[in-house]
Structures are given as C-alpha cells and as structure tokens.
Protein backbone atom coordinates (compact mmCIF):
# COMPACT_ATOMS: atom_id res chain seq x y z
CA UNK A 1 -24.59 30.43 -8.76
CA UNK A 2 -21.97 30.79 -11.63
CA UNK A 3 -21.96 28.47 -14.48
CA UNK A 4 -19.26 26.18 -15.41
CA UNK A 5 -18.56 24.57 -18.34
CA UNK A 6 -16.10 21.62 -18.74
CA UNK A 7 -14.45 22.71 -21.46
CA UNK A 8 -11.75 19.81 -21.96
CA UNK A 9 -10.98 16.30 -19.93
CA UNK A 10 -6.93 15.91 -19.57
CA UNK A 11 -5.61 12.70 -19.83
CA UNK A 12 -4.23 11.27 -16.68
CA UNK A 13 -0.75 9.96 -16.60
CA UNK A 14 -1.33 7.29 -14.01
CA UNK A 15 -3.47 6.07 -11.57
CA UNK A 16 -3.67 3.83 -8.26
CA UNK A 17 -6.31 1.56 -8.76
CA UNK A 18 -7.53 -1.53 -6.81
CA UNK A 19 -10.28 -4.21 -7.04
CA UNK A 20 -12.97 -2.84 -5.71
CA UNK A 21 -13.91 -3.44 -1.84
CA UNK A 22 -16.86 -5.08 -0.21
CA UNK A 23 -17.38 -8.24 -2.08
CA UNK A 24 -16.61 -10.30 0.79
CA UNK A 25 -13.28 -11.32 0.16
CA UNK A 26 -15.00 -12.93 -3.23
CA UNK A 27 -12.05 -12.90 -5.88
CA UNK A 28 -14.38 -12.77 -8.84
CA UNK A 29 -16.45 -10.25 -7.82
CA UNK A 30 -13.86 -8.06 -6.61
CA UNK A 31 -12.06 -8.59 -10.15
CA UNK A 32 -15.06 -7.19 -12.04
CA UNK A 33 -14.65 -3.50 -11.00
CA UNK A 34 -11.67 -1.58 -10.58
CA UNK A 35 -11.63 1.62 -8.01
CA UNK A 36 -9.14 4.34 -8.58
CA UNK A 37 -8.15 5.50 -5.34
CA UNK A 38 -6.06 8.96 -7.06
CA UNK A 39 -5.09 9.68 -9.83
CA UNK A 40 -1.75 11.80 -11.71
CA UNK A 41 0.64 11.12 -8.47
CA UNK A 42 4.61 11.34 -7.85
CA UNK A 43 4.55 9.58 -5.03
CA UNK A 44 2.61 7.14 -2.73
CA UNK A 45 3.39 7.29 1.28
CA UNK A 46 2.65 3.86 2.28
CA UNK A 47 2.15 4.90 6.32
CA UNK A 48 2.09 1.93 8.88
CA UNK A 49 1.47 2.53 12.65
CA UNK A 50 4.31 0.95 14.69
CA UNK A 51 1.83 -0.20 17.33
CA UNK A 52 -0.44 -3.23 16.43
CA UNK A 53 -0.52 -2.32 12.48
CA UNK A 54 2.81 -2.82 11.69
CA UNK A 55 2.95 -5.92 9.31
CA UNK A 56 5.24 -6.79 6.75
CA UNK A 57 3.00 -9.10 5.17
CA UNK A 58 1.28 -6.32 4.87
CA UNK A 59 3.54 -3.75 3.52
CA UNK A 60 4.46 -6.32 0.96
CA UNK A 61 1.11 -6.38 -0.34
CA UNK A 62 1.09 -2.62 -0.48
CA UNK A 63 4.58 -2.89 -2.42
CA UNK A 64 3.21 -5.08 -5.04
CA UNK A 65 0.26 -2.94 -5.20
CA UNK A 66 1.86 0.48 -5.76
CA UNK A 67 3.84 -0.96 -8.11
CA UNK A 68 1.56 -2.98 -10.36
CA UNK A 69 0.19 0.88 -11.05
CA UNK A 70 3.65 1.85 -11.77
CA UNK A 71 3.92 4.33 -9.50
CA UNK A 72 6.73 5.17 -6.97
CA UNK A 73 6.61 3.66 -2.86
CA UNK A 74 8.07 5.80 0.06
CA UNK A 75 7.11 3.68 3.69
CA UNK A 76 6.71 5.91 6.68
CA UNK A 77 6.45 4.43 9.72
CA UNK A 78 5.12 5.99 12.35
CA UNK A 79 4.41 6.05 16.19
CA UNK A 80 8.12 6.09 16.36
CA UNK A 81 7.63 7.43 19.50
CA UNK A 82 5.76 4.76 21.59
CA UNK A 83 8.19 1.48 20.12
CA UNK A 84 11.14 0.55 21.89
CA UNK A 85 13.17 -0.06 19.13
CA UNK A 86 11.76 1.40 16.28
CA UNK A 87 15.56 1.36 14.00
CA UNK A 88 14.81 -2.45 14.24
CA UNK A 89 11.47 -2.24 12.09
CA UNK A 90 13.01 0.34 9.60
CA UNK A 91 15.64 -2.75 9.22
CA UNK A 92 12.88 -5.13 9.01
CA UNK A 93 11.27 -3.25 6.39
CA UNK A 94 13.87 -1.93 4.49
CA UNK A 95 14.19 -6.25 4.22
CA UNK A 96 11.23 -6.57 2.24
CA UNK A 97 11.02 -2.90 0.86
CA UNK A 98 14.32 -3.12 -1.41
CA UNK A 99 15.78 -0.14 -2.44
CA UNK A 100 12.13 2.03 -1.29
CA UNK A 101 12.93 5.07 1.36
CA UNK A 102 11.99 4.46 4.29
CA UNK A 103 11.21 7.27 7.31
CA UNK A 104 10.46 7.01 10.80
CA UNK A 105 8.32 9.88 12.14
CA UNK A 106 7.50 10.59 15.87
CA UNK A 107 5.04 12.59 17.45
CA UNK A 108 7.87 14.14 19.88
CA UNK A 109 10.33 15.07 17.28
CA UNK A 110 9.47 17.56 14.44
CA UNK A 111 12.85 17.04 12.85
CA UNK A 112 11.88 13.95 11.64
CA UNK A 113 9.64 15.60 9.38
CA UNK A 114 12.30 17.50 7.07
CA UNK A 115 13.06 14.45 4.66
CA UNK A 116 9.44 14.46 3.96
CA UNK A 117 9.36 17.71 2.22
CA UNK A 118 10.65 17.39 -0.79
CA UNK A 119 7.59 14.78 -1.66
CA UNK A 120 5.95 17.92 -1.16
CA UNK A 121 7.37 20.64 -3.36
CA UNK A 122 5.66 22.50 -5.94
CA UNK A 123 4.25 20.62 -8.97
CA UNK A 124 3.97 17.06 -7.00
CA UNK A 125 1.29 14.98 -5.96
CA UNK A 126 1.29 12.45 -3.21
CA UNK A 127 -1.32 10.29 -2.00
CA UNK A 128 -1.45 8.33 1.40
CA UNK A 129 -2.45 4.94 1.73
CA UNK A 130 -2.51 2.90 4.67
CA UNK A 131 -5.09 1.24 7.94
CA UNK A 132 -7.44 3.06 9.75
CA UNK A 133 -5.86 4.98 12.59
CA UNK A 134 -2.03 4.80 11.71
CA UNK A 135 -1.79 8.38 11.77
CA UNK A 136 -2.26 9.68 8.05
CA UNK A 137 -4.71 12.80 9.22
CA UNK A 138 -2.15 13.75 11.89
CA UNK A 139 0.91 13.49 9.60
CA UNK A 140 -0.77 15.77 7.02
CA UNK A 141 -1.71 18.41 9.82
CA UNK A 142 1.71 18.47 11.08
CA UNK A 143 3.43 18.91 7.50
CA UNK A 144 1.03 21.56 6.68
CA UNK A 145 1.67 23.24 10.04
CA UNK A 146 -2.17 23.63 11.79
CA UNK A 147 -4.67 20.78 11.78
CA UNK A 148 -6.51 20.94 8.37
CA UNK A 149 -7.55 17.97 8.80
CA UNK A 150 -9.70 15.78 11.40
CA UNK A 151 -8.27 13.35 14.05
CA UNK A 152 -8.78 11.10 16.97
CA UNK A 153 -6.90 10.22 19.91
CA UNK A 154 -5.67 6.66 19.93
CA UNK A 155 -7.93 4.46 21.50
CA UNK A 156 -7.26 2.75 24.82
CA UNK A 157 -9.09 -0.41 24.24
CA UNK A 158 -7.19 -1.00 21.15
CA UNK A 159 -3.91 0.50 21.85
CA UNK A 160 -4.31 1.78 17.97
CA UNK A 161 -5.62 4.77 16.53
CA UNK A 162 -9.24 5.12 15.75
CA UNK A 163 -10.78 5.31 11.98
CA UNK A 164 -11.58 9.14 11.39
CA UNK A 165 -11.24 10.13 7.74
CA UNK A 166 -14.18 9.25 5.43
CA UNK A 167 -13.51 10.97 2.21
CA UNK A 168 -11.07 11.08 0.33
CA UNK A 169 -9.23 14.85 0.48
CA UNK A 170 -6.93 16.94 -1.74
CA UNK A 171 -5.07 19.24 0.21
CA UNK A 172 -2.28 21.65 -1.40
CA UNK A 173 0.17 21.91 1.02
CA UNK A 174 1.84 25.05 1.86
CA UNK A 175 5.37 23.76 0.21
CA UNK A 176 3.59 24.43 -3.09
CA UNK A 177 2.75 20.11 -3.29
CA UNK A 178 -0.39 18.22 -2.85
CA UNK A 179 -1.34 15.51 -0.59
CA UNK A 180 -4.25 13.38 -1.27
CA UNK A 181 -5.78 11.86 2.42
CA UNK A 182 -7.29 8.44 1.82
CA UNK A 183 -9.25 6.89 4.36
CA UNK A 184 -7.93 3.78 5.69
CA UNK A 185 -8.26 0.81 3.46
CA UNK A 186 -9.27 -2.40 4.81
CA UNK A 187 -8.92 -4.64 1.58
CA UNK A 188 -5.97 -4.68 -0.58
CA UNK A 189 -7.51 -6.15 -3.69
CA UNK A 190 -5.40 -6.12 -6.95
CA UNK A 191 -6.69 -4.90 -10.02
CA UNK A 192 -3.06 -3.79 -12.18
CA UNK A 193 -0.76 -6.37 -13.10
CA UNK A 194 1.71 -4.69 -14.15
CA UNK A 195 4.81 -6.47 -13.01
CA UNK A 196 4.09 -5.38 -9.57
CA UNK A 197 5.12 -8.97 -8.30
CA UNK A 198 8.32 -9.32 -9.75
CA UNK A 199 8.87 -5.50 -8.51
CA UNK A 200 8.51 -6.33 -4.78
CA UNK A 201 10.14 -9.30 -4.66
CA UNK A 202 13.20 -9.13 -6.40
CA UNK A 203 15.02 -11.76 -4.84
CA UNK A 204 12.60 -14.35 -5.03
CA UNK A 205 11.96 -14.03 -9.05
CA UNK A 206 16.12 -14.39 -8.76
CA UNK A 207 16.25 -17.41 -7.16
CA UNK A 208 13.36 -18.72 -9.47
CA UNK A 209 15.36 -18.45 -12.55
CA UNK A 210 18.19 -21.16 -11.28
CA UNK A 211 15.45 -23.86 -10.56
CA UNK A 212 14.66 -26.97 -12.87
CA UNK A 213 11.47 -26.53 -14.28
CA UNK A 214 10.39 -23.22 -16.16
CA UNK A 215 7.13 -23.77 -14.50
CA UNK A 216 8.01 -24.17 -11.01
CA UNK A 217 5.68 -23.38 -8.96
CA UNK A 218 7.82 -22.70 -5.61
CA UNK A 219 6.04 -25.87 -3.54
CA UNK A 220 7.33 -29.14 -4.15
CA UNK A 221 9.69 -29.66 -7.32
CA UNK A 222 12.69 -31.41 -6.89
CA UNK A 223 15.86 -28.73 -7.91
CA UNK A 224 13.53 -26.07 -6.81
CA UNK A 225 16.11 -22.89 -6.23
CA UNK A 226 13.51 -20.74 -3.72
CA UNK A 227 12.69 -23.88 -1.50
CA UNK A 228 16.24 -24.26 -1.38
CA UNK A 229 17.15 -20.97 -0.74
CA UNK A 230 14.16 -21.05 2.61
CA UNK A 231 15.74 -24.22 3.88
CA UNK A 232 19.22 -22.37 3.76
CA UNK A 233 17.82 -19.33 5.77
CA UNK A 234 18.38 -17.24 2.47
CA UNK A 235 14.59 -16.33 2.36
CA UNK A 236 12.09 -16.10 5.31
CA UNK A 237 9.01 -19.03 4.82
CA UNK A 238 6.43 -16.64 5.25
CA UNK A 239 7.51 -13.89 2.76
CA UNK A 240 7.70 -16.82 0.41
CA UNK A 241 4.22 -17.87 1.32
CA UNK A 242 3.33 -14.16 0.88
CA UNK A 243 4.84 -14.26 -2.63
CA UNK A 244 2.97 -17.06 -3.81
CA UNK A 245 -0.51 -16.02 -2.48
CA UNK A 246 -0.38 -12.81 -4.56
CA UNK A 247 0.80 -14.76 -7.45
CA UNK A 248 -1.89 -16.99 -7.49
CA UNK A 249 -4.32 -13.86 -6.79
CA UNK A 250 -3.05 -12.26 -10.04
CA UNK A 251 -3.07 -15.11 -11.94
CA UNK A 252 -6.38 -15.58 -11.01
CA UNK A 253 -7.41 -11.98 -12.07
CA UNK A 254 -5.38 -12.59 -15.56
CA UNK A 255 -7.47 -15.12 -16.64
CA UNK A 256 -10.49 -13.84 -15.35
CA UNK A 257 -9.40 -10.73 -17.69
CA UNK A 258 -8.12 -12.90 -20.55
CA UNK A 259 -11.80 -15.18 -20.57
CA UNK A 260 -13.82 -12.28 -19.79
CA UNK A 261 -12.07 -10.91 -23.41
CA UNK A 262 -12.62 -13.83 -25.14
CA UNK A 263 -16.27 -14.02 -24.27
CA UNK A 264 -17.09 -10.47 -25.05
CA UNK A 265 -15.21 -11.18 -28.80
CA UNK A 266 -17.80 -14.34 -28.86
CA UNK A 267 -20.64 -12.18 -28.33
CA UNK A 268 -19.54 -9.25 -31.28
CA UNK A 269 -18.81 -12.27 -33.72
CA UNK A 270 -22.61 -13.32 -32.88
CA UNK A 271 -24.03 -10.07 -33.37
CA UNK A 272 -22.31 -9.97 -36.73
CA UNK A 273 -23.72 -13.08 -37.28
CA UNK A 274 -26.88 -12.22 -36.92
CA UNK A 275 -27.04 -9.35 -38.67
CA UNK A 276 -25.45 -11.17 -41.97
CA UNK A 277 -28.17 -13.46 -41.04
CA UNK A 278 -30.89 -10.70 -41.18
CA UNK A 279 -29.37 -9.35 -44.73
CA UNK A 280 -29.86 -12.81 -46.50
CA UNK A 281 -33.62 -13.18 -45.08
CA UNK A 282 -34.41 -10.05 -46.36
CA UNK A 283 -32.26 -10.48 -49.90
C-alpha cells in the first residue's frame, strides 16, 4: 500500500447543501445540521420522471433549493416516451421554471440526448438530483455510452422506477465533464437562504411590491396585489400556497440561525465573565 499525504485542502467555490434528512419532518432538528450533497458544480440536472413523479410543487421546491446555493438549474424530464403529451409538461414547467432549460429525454430516441452535452464538456461538473427511480442511473449510462452505472427496471406495481443508487458517485464522463449520481432524495429540507425564494418565483415577489402593506403576508390584507392577481387567474392558488410554505420554512430556519447566534455570543460573554471573575479572586 502506497502512502499518501494530503498535502493542501482547496477551497470550494460552491456547494449544494440541504438540511439534513431523517428528523422526521422536525423543522428544528433538521435546521441544526446542514448536508452537502456535492460540492464545486456548473450545473445541477434537476431530473423528474414523467410517470407518477412529475410534480411541479415539487420542482419548485427543487428551484428554490438550487438556487438558495447559488448554483445554476437545468430540468430534464424524462420518460418522454411513455406520456401522451409530454410538450404539455415541458409547457407546464417551463411555467414555474422561468427562464431554466428545460429537456425532454426518451428512452426511444437518442437524439434527444445531444443538447445535454455541452453540460458535459471538459472542465464541468454536474450533479443530479431528483426521486428515487426517475431515471438518473440510466441517463448517466446512456450519456456515457455503456452502463457504468446500476439500474432497475420500472416496477409494475408502481408504474415508477425502483430506488437503485445508494452512494453517491463521481463519474468523468467520456466528453471530458463530470457527473455526480445522487441517490434519490426523499426530503427537500432547506439549509441556504440565499435568495433562493425570490429566484424561483419571480412573479410573485413582483406582484408583492404593488400591495399595501410592506409586510403583507399574501393571506388576508385588504389591497393585497398577489391575492388579487390569484382571483384574476394571473397566478395559480397552489403555486401561491407553494410560495408561502417555503417562505415560512426559511423564515423559520433564519431565526433559528439568527437566535442560535445570539445565544452562542451569550455564552462567550459568560466565559469572559468568568474568567475576569477568576482574575479578581485571585488579585
């Protein structure tokens, strides 16, 4: 066995973090330890199955999460293949997903693969986040060219593909990129807050700065500009409803952050304290 040293730690330039999982959908616990799911990426594929995964509930949390990290979306949707109309949920998405690419990919149709590649050229990273069984694993194999990595065939209970990946995998693709395979993630948990919100949905935080109150909260004040804008059809209810959940979720986790500060300053001051204390005693 050859020795290794680590001889220097580079900085990383960004990362994709979330609250960690497993805490029982408890907010504060999940708000007390962040997990980095990769780290120093271009790009993040956002990949929804257009069987029973696709949801743009969903994909809007993804959005706000990608972006809190400051990092840049692409959605691929795919199981093109097996929906009737799938042109109808790349309008749906491209709805909620303003101005983020968004590419269909089939199973039958290899062609569909060529405006993936430059995600994949030399010197980028790209990491792929998305449920369990929506096809990450096979879209890897097929843009590397032979299966490099492990997969399942789709489940006929379900009528969705089954969970195989369990680790999380770098693979350097033979375009000269990489392509990190995550395995699917069940809870989107925040843990940036870096104007991920206001990122994802842009026309809501426009609509918000023509109502009444500086501190409307979007539910029941009178001259409220987004209620008015859902009665007029101008925004869908639930991507409203959407909007507000993850606002209150990251308000939460601010002033979880901002108390959790203040207490640990509380604690140094005391410690000082006490050691002034000890000085005098023995003086």
């Amino acid at each position: 066995m050859t020795d290794t040293v680590i001889s220097r730690v580079l900085v990383r330039k960004n990362a994709l973090s979330r609250g960690a999982s497993g805490a029982r959908n408890k907010q504060d616990e999940r708000s007390k330890k962040e997990q980095v799911i990769a780290a120093n990426l271009d790009t993040i594929f956002i990949v929804c199955g257009l069987d029973r995964d696709f949801n743009l509930r969903r994909i809007e949390r993804y959005l706000t999460l990608v972006y809190n990290c400051d990092l840049n979306p692409v959605v691929i949707l795919t199981k093109a293949d097996i929906h009737q109309d799938p042109e109808a949920c790349v309008g749906e998405v491209e709805a909620v997903a303003m101005g983020v690419p968004v590419h269909l990919v089939s199973a039958s149709d290899d062609t569909c693969l060529a405006p993936l590649e430059p995600y994949l050229s030399p010197g980028r990273t790209t990491a792929m986040v998305g449920s369990s069984g929506v096809g990450k694993s096979t879209l890897v194999n097929r843009l590397y060219g032979e299966n490099v990595q492990l997969t399942r065939s789709t489940s006929i209970h379900m009528g969705k593909g089954r969970h195989t990946t369990t680790t999380r995998d770098l693979i350097v693709m033979p375009q000269g990129g990489m392509v990190i395979d995550n395995p699917g993630i069940r809870e989107i948990a925040f843990w940036e807050l870096d104007g991920g919100i206001e990122a994802a949905f842009p026309e809501i935080e426009k609509f918000a700065l023509g109502c009444r109150f500086a501190n409307c909260s979007h539910t029941h004040e009178p001259g409220c500009r987004v209620i008015e804008a859902v009665a007029e059809g101008e925004i869908p209810r639930n991507r409203v409803e959407n909007y507000l959940k993850m606002k209150r979720e990251l308000e939460y986790l601010s002033n979880r952050r901002h108390k959790s500060a203040d207490r640990v300053e509380k604690e140094r001051w005391k410690e000082v304290a006490l050691q002034v204390k000890a000085i005098k005693k023995r003086r």
